[in-house]
Structures are given as structure tokens and as C-alpha cells.
Protein backbone atom coordinates (compact mmCIF):
# COMPACT_ATOMS: atom_id res chain seq x y z
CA UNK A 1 36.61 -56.76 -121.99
CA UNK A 2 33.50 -54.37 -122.05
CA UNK A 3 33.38 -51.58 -118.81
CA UNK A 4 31.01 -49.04 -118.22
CA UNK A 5 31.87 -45.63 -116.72
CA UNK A 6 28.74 -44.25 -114.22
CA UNK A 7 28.35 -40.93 -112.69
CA UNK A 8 26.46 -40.51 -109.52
CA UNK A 9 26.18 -37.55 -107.45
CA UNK A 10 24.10 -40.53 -104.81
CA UNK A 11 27.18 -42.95 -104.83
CA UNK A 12 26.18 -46.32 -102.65
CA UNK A 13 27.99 -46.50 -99.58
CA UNK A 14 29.29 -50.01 -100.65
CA UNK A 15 30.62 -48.78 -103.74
CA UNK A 16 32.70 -46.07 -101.50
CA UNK A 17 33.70 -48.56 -99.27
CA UNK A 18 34.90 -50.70 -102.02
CA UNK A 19 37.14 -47.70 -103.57
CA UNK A 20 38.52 -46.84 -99.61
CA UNK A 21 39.71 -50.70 -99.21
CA UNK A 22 41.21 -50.71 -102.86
CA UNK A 23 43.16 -47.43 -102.31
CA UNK A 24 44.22 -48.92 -99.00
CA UNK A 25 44.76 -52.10 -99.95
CA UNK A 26 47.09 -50.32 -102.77
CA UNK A 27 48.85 -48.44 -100.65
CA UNK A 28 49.57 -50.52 -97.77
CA UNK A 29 51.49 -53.05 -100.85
CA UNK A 30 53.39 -49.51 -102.14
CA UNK A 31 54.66 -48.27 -98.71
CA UNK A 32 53.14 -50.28 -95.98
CA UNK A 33 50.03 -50.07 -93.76
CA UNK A 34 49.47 -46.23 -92.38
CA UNK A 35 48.19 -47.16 -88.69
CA UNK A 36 45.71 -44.40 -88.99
CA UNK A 37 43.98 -44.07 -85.58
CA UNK A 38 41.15 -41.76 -85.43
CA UNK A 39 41.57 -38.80 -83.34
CA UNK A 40 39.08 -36.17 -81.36
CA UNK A 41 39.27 -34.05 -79.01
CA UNK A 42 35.54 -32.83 -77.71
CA UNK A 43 34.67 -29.68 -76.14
CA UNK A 44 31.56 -29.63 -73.84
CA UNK A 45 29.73 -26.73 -72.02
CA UNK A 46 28.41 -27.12 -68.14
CA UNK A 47 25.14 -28.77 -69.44
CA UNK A 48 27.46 -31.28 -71.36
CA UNK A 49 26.41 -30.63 -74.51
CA UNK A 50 28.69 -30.62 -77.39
CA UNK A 51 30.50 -27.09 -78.04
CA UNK A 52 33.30 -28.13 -80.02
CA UNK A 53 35.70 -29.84 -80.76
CA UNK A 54 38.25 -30.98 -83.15
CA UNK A 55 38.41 -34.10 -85.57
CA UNK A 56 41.19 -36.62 -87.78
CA UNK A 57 43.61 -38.74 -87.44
CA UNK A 58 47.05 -40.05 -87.19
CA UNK A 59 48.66 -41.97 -90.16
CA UNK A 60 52.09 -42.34 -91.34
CA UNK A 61 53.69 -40.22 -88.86
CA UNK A 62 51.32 -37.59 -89.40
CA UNK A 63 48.75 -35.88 -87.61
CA UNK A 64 45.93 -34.88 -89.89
CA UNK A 65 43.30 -32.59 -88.16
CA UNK A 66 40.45 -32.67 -90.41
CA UNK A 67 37.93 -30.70 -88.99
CA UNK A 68 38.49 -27.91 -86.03
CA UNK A 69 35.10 -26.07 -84.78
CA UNK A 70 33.97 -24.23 -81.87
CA UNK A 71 30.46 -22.50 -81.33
CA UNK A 72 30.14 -18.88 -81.25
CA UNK A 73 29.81 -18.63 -77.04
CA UNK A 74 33.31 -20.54 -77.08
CA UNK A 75 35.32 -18.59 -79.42
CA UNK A 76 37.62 -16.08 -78.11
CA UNK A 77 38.95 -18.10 -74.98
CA UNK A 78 42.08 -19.62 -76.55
CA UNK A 79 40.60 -22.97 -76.83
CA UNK A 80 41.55 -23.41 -80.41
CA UNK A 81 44.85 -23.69 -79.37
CA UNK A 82 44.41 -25.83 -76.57
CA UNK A 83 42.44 -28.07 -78.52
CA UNK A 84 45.60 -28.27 -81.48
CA UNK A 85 47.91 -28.79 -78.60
CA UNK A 86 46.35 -31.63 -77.15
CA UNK A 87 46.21 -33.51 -80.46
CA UNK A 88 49.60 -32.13 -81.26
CA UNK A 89 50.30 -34.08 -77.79
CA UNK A 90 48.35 -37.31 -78.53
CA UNK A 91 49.95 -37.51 -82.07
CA UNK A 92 53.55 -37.18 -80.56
CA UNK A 93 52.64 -40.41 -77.97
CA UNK A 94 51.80 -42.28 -81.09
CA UNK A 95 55.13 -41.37 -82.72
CA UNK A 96 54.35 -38.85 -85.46
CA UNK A 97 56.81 -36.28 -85.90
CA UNK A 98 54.37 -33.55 -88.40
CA UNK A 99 50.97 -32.16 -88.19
CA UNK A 100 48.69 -30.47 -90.61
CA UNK A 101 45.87 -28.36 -91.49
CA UNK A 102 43.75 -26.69 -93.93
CA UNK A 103 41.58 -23.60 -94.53
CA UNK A 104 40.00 -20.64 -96.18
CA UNK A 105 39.41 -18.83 -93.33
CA UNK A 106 41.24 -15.75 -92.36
CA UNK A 107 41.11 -15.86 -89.33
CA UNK A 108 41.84 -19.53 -88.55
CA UNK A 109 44.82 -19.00 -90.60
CA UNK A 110 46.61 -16.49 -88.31
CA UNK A 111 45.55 -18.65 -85.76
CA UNK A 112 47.26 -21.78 -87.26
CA UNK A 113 50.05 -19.98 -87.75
CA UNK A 114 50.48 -18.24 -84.10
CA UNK A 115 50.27 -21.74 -83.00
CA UNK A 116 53.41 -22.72 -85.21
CA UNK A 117 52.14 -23.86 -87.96
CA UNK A 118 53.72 -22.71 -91.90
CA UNK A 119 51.91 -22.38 -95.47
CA UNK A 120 53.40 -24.72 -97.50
CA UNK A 121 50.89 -24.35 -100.38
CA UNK A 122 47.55 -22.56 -101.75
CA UNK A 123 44.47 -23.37 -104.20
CA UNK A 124 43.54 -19.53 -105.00
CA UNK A 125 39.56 -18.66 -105.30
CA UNK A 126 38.85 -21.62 -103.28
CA UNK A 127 36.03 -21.07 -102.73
CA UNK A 128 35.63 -18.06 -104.80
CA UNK A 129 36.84 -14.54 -103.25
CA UNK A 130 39.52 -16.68 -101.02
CA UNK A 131 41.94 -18.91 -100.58
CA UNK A 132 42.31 -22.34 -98.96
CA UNK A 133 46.33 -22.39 -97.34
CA UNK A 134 47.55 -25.93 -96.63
CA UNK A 135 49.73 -25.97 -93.25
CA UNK A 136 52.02 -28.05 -91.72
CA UNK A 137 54.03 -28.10 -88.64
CA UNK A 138 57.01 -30.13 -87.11
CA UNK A 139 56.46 -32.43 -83.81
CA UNK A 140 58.53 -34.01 -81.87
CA UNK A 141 57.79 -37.77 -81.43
């Protein structure tokens, strides 16, 4: 059998699609389909526009939030928290009993962590100068 390795910093989107269904098609046979549901939670300002919001997805009894951002005029009014507790809230209607989180940012981490969430590892100089904490925290389903 002849292969042939390729690297591509422009992979095709069908290629990556191709390597998604594989790993899910692999693990799905290993320890059965995850039921991921996407998840979002939007925050708009009084013109409507987009201010916010937070981003990811429920799988396997977890709550993954992949992506949490406000813009600068929001910051500062708690809504960080309100945002985590309303996909905190969504995830436990679907059943999942754990959240988590990453960062490298200071701030967001005490704020992670004021709103219950633990360190339960670290990838030090990531990037470079600080380092990216991986949280998780318990919910009730």
C-alpha cells in the first residue's frame, strides 16, 4: 500500500469535514453518540446589534462553552455571569451534570472562578508570558 503524508496550512473544507465525521463516526462506535447540541446565548444593545454573547455546546453530559465575549461598553455589568448561568441553566434541561471553560486571561479567570468554577489543569506560557487554566464545574441535571 503506498500513502502520502501532506501538510497544508489552507486545508479544504471537505478534507476537514471528512476527519470531523471519521472522529465521530469513531467515537460514537467506542462510547456512543455525544448528542452535542449547539449552544448560544446572544447579547444585543438597544439598536439590536450584536454586543456579546457566549458560544458551544452540550455533549456527553457536558456543557462546553467555547467562546465567551462581551464588547468594551458591556463589560463591568455582571453580564458574564448571567450569560454562564443561563447556559449553565440550558445545559442542566438537557441533562448534563458538568460545565467547562478555558482561558489565559486574568481576569476572566477570577471571574470563572467567582462563578464556581475550579482549575483542574494548566498549559504554562500559553501564549507566551501566561497561562491558559482549564475549568470545570459541577451541575445539577
Amino acid at each position: 500500500m503506498s500513502i502520502s503524508l501532506e501538510l497544508t496550512h489552507e486545508p479544504d473544507e471537505a478534507d476537514l469535514a471528512a476527519i470531523g465525521k471519521g472522529l465521530t463516526d469513531y467515537n460514537a462506535a467506542d462510547v456512543g453518540p455525544s448528542g452535542r447540541v449547539p449552544l448560544a446565548v446572544l447579547v444585543r444593545d438597544e439598536s439590536g446589534a450584536l454586543a456579546g454573547g457566549l458560544s458551544g455546546y452540550t455533549a456527553w453530559g457536558w456543557l462546553y462553552v467555547q467562546w465567551l465575549w462581551l464588547s468594551e461598553p458591556m463589560r463591568g455589568q455582571g453580564l458574564a455571569g448571567k450569560l454562564l448561568a443561563m447556559a449553565e441553566a440550558e445545559a442542566s434541561r438537557r441533562g448534563c451534570h458538568g460545565a467547562y471553560i478555558d482561558t489565559f486571561n486574568p481576569a476572566a479567570l477570577r471571574l470563572y472562578q467567582r462563578q464556581g468554577y475550579a482549575a483542574f489543569g494548566e498549559l504554562p506560557e500559553f501564549p507566551k508570558g501566561r497561562t491558559r487554566t482549564f475549568l470545570q464545574k459541577p451541575l445539577q441535571p
